[in-house]
PDB file of N, CA and C in Angstrom:
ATOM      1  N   UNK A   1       0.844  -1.179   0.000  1.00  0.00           N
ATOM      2  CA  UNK A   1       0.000   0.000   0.000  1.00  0.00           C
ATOM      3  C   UNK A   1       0.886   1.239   0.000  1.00  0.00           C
ATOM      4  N   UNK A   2       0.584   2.112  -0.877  1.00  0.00           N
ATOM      5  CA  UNK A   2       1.453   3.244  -1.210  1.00  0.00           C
ATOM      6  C   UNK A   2       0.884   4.228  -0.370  1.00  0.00           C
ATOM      7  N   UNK A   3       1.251   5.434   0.549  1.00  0.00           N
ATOM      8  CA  UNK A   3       1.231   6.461   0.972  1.00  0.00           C
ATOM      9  C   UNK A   3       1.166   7.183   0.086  1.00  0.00           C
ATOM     10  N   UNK A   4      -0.098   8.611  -0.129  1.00  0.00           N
ATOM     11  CA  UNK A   4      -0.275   9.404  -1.137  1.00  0.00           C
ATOM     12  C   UNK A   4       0.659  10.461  -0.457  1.00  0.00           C
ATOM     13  N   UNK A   5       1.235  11.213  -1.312  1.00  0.00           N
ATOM     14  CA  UNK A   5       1.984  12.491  -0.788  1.00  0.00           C
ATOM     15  C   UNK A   5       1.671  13.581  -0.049  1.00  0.00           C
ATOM     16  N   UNK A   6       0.407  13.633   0.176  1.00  0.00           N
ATOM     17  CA  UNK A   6       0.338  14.945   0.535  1.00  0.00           C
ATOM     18  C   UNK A   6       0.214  14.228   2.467  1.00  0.00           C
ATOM     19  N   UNK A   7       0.023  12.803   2.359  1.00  0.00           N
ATOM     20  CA  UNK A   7      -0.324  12.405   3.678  1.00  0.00           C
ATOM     21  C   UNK A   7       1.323  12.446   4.595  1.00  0.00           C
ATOM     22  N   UNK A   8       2.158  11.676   3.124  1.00  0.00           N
ATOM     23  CA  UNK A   8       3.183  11.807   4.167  1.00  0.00           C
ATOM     24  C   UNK A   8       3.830  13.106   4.433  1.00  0.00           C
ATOM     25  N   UNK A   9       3.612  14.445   3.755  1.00  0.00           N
ATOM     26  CA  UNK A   9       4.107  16.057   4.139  1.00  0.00           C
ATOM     27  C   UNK A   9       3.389  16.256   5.198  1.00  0.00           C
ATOM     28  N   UNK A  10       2.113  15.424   5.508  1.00  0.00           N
ATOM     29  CA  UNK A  10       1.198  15.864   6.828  1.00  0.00           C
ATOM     30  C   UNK A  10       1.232  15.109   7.812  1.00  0.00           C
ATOM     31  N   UNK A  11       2.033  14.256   7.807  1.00  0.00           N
ATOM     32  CA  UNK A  11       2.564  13.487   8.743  1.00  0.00           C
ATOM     33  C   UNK A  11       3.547  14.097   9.384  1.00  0.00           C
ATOM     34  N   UNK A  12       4.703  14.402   8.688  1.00  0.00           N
ATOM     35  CA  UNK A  12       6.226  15.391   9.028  1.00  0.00           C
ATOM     36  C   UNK A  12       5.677  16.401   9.411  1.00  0.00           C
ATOM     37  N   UNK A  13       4.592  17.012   8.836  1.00  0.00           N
ATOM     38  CA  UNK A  13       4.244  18.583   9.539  1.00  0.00           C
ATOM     39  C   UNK A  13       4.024  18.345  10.737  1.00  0.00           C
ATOM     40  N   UNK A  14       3.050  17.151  11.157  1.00  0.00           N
ATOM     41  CA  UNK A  14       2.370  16.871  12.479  1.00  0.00           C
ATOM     42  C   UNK A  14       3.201  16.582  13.307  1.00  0.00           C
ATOM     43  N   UNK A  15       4.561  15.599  13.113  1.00  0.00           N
ATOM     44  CA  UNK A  15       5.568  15.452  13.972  1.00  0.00           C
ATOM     45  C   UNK A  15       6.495  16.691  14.154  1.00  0.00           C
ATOM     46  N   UNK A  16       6.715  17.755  13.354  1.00  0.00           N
ATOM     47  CA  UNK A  16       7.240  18.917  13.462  1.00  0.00           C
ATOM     48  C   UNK A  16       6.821  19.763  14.619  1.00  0.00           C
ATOM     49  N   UNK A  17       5.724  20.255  14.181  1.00  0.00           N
ATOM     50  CA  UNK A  17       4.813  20.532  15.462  1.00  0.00           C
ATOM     51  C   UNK A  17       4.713  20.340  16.267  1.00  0.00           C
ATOM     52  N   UNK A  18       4.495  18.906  16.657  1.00  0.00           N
ATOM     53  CA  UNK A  18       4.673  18.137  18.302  1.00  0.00           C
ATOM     54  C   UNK A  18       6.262  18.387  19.047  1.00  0.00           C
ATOM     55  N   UNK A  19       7.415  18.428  17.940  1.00  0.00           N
ATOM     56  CA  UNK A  19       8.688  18.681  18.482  1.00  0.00           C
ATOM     57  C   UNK A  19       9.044  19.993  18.641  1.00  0.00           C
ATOM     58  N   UNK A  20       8.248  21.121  18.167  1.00  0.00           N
ATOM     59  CA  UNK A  20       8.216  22.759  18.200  1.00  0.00           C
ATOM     60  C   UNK A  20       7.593  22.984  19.358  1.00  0.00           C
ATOM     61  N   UNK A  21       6.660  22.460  19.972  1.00  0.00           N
ATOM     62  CA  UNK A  21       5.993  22.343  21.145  1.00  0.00           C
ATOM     63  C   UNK A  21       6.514  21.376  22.633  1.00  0.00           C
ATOM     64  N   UNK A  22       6.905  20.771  22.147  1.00  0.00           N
ATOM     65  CA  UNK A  22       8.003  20.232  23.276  1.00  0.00           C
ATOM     66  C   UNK A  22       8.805  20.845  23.548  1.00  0.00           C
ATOM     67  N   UNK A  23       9.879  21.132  22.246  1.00  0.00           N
ATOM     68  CA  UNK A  23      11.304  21.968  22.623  1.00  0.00           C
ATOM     69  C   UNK A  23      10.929  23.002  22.992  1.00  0.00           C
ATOM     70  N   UNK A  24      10.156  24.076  23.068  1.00  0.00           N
ATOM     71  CA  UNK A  24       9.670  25.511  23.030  1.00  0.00           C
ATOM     72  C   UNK A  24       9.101  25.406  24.943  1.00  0.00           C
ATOM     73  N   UNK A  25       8.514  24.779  24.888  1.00  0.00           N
ATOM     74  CA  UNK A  25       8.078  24.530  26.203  1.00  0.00           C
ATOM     75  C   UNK A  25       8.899  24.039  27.445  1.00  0.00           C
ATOM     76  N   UNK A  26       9.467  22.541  26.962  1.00  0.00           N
ATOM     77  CA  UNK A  26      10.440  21.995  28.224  1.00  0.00           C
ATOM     78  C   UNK A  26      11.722  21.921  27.755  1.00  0.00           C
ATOM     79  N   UNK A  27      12.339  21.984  27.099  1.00  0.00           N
ATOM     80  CA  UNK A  27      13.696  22.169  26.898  1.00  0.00           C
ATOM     81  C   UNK A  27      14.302  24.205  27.103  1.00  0.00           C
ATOM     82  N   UNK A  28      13.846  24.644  26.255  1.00  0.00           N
ATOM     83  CA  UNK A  28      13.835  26.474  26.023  1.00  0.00           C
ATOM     84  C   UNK A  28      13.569  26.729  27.196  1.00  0.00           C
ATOM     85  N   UNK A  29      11.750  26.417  27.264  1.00  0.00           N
ATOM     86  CA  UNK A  29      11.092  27.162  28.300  1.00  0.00           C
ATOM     87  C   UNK A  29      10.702  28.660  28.346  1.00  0.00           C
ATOM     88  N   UNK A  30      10.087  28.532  26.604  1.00  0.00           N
ATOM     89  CA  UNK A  30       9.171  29.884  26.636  1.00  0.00           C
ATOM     90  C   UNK A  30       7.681  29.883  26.160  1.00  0.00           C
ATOM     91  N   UNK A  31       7.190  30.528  26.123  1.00  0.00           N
ATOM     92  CA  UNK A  31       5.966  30.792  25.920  1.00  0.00           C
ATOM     93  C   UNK A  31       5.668  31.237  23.957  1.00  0.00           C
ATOM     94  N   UNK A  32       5.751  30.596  23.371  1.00  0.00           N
ATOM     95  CA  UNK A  32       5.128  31.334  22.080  1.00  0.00           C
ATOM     96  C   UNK A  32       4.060  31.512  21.703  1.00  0.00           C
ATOM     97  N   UNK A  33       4.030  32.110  20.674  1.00  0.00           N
ATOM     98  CA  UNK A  33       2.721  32.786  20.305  1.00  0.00           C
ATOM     99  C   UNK A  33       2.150  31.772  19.084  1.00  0.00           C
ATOM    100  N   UNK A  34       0.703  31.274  19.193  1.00  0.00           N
ATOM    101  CA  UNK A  34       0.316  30.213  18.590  1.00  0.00           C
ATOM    102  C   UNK A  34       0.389  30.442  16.932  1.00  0.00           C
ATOM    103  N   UNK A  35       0.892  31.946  16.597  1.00  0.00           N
ATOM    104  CA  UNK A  35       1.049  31.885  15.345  1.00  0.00           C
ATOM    105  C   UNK A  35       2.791  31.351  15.005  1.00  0.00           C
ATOM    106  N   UNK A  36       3.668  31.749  15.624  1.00  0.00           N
ATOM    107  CA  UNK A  36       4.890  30.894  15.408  1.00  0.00           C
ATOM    108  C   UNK A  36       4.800  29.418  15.967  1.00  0.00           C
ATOM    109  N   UNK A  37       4.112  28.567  16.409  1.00  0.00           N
ATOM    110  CA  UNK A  37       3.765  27.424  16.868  1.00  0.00           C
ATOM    111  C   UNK A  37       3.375  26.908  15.699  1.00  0.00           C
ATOM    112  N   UNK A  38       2.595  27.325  15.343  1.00  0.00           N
ATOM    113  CA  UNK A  38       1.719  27.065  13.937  1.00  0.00           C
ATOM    114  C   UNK A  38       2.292  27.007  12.629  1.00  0.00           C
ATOM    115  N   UNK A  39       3.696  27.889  12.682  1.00  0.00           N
ATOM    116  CA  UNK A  39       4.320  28.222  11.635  1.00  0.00           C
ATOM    117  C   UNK A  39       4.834  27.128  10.454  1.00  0.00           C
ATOM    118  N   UNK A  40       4.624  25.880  10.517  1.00  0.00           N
ATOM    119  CA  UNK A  40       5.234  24.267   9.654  1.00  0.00           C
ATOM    120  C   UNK A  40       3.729  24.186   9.300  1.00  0.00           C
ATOM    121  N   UNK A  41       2.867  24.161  10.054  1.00  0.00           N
ATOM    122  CA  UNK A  41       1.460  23.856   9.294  1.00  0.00           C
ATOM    123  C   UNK A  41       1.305  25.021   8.077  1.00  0.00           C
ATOM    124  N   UNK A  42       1.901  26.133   7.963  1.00  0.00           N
ATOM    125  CA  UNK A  42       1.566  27.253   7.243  1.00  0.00           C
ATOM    126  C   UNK A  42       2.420  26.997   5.447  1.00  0.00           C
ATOM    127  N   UNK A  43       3.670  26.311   6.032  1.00  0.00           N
ATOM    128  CA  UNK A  43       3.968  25.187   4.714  1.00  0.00           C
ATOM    129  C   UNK A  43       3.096  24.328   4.256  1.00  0.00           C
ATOM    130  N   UNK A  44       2.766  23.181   4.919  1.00  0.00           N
ATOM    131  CA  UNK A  44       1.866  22.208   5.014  1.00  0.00           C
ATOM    132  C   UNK A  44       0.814  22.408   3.716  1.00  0.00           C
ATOM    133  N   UNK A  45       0.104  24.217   4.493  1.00  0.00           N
ATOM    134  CA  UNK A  45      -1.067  24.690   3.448  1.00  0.00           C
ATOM    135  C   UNK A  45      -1.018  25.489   1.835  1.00  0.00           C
ATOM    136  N   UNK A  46       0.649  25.833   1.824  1.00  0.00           N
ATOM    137  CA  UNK A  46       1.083  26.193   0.807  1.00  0.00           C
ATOM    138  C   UNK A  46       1.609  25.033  -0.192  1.00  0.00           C
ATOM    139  N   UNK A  47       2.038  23.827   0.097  1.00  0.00           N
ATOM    140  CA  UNK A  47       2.208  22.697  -0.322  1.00  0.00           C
ATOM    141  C   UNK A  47       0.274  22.519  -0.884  1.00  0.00           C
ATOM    142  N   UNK A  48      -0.555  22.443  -0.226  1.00  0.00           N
ATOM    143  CA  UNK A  48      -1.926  21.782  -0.707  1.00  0.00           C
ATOM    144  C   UNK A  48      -2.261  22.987  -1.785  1.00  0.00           C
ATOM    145  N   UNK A  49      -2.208  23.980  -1.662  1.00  0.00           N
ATOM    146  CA  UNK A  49      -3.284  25.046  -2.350  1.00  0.00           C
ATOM    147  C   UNK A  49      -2.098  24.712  -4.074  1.00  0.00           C
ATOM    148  N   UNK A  50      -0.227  24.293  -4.118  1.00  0.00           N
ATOM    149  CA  UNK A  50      -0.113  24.272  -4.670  1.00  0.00           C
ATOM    150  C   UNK A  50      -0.290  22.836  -5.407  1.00  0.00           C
ATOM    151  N   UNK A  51      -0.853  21.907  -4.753  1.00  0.00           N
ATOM    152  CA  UNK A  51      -1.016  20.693  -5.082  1.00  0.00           C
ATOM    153  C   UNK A  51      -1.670  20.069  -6.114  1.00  0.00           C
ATOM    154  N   UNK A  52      -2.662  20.767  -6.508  1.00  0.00           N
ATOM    155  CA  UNK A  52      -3.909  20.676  -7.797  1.00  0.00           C
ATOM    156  C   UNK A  52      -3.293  21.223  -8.848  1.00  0.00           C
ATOM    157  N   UNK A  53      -2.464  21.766  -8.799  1.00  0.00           N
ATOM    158  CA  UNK A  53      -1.437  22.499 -10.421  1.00  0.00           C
ATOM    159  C   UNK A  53      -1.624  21.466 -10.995  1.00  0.00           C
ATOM    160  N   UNK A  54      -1.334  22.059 -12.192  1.00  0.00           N
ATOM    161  CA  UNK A  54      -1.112  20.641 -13.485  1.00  0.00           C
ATOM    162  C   UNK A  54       0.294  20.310 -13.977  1.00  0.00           C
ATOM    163  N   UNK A  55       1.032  21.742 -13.794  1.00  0.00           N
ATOM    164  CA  UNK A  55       1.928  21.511 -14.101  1.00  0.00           C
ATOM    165  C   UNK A  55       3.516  20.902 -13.476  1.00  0.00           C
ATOM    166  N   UNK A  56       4.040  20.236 -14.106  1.00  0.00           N
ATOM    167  CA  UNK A  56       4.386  19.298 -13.281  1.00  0.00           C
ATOM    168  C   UNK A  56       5.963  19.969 -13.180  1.00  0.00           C
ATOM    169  N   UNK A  57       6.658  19.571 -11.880  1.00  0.00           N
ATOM    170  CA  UNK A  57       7.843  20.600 -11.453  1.00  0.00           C
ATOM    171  C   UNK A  57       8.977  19.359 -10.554  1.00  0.00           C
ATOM    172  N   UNK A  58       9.754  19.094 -10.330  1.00  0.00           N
ATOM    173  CA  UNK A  58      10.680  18.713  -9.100  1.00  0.00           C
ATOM    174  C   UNK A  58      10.193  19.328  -7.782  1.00  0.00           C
ATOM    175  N   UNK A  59       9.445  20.571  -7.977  1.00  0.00           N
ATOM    176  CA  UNK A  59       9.244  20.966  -6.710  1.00  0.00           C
ATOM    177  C   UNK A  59       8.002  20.420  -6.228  1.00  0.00           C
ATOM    178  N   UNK A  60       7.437  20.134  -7.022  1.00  0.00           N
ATOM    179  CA  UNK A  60       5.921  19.227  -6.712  1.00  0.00           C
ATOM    180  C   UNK A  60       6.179  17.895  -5.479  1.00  0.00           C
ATOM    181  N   UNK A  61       7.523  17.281  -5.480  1.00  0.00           N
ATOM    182  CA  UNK A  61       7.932  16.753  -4.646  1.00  0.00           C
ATOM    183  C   UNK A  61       7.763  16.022  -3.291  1.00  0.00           C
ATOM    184  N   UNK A  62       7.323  15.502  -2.249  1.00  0.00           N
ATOM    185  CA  UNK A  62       6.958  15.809  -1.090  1.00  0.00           C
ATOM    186  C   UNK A  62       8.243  15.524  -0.522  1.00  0.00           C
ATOM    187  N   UNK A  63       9.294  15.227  -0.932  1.00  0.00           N
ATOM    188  CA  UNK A  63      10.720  15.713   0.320  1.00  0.00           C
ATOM    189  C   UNK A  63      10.777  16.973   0.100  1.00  0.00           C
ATOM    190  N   UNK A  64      10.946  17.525  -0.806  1.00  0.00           N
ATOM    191  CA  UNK A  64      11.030  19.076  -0.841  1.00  0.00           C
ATOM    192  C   UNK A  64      10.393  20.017  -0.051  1.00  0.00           C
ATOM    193  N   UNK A  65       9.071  19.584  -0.135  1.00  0.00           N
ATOM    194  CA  UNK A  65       7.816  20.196   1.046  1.00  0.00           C
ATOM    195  C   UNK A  65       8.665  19.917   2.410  1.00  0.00           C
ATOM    196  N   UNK A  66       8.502  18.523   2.820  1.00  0.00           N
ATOM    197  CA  UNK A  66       8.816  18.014   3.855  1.00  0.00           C
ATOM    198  C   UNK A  66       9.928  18.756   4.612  1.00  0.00           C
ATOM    199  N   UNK A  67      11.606  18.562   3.777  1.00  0.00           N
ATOM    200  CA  UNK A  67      12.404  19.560   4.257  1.00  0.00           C
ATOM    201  C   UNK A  67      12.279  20.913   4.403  1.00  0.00           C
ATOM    202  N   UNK A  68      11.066  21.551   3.620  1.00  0.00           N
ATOM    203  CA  UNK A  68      10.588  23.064   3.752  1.00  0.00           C
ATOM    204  C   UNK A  68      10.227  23.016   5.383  1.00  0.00           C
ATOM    205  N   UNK A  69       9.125  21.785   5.314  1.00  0.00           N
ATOM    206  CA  UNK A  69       8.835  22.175   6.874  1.00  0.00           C
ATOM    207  C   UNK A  69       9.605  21.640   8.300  1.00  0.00           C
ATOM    208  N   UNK A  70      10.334  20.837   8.317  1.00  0.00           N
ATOM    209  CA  UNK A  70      11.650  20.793   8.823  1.00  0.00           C
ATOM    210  C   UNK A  70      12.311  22.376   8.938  1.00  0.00           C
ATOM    211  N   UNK A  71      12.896  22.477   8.009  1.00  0.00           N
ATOM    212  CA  UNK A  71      13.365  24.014   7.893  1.00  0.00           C
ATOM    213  C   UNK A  71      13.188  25.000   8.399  1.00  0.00           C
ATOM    214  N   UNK A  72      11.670  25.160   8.483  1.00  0.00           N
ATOM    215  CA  UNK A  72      10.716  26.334   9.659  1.00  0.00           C
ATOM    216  C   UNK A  72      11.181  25.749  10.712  1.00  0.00           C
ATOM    217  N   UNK A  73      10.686  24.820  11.097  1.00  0.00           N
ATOM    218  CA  UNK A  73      11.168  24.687  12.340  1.00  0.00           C
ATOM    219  C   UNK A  73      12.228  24.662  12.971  1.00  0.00           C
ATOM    220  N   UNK A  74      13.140  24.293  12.405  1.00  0.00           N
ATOM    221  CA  UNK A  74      14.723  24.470  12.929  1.00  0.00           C
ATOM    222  C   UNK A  74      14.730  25.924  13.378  1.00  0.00           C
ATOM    223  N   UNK A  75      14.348  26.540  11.671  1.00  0.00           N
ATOM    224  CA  UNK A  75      14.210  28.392  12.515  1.00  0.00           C
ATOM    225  C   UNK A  75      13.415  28.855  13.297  1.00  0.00           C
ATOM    226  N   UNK A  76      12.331  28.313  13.704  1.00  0.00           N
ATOM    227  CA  UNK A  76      11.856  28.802  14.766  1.00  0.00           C
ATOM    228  C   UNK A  76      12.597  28.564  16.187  1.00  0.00           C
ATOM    229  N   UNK A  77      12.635  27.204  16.170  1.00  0.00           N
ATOM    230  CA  UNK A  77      13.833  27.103  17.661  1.00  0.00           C
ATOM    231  C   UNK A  77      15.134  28.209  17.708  1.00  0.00           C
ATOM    232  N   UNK A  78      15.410  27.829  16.319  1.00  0.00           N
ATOM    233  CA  UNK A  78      16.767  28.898  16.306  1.00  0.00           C
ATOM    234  C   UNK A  78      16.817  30.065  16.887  1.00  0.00           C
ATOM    235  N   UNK A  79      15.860  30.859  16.369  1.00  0.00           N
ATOM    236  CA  UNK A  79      15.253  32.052  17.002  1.00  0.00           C
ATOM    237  C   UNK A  79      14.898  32.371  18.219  1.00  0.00           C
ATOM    238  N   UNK A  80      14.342  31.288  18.945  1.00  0.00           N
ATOM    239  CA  UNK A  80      14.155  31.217  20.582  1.00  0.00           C
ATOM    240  C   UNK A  80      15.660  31.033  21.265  1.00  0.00           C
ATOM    241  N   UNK A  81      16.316  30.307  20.517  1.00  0.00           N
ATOM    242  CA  UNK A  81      17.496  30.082  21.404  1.00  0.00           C
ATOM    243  C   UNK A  81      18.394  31.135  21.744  1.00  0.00           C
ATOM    244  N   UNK A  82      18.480  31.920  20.286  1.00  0.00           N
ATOM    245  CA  UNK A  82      19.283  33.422  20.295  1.00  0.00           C
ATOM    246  C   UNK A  82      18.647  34.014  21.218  1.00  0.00           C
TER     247      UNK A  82
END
């Protein structure tokens, strides 16, 4: 059984999230604001709205997405840590 793509970018988003919310909370130990919390799901929705294109790209991808939203998140911690 094959995994459709957009499930497994929403899978990584969902585990992103859960680890932006852990680290932010008990490791850091700050308080953010539910719009930088939120910030990997905001890939997530730019990945879907571009998903119905026709035209077909490398970036259409879902590692590409995936490491996009990885990516946010690294910078969001990053940013708390500074």
């Amino acid at each position: 059984m094959k995994i459709p793509d957009e499930i497994k970018v929403a899978l990584v988003t969902t585990a992103c999230i859960i680890l932006l919310a852990v680290v932010l909370k008990n490791i850091i130990r700050v308080e953010a604001d539910s719009l930088i919390t939120n910030s990997p799901s905001y890939v997530f929705i730019a990945y879907i709205v571009t998903w119905g294109q026709k035209k077909e790209s490398r970036c259409k991808s879902p590692l590409y997405w995936s490491l996009a939203v990885v990516a946010v998140t690294l910078a969001v911690i990053l940013i708390y840590v500074l």
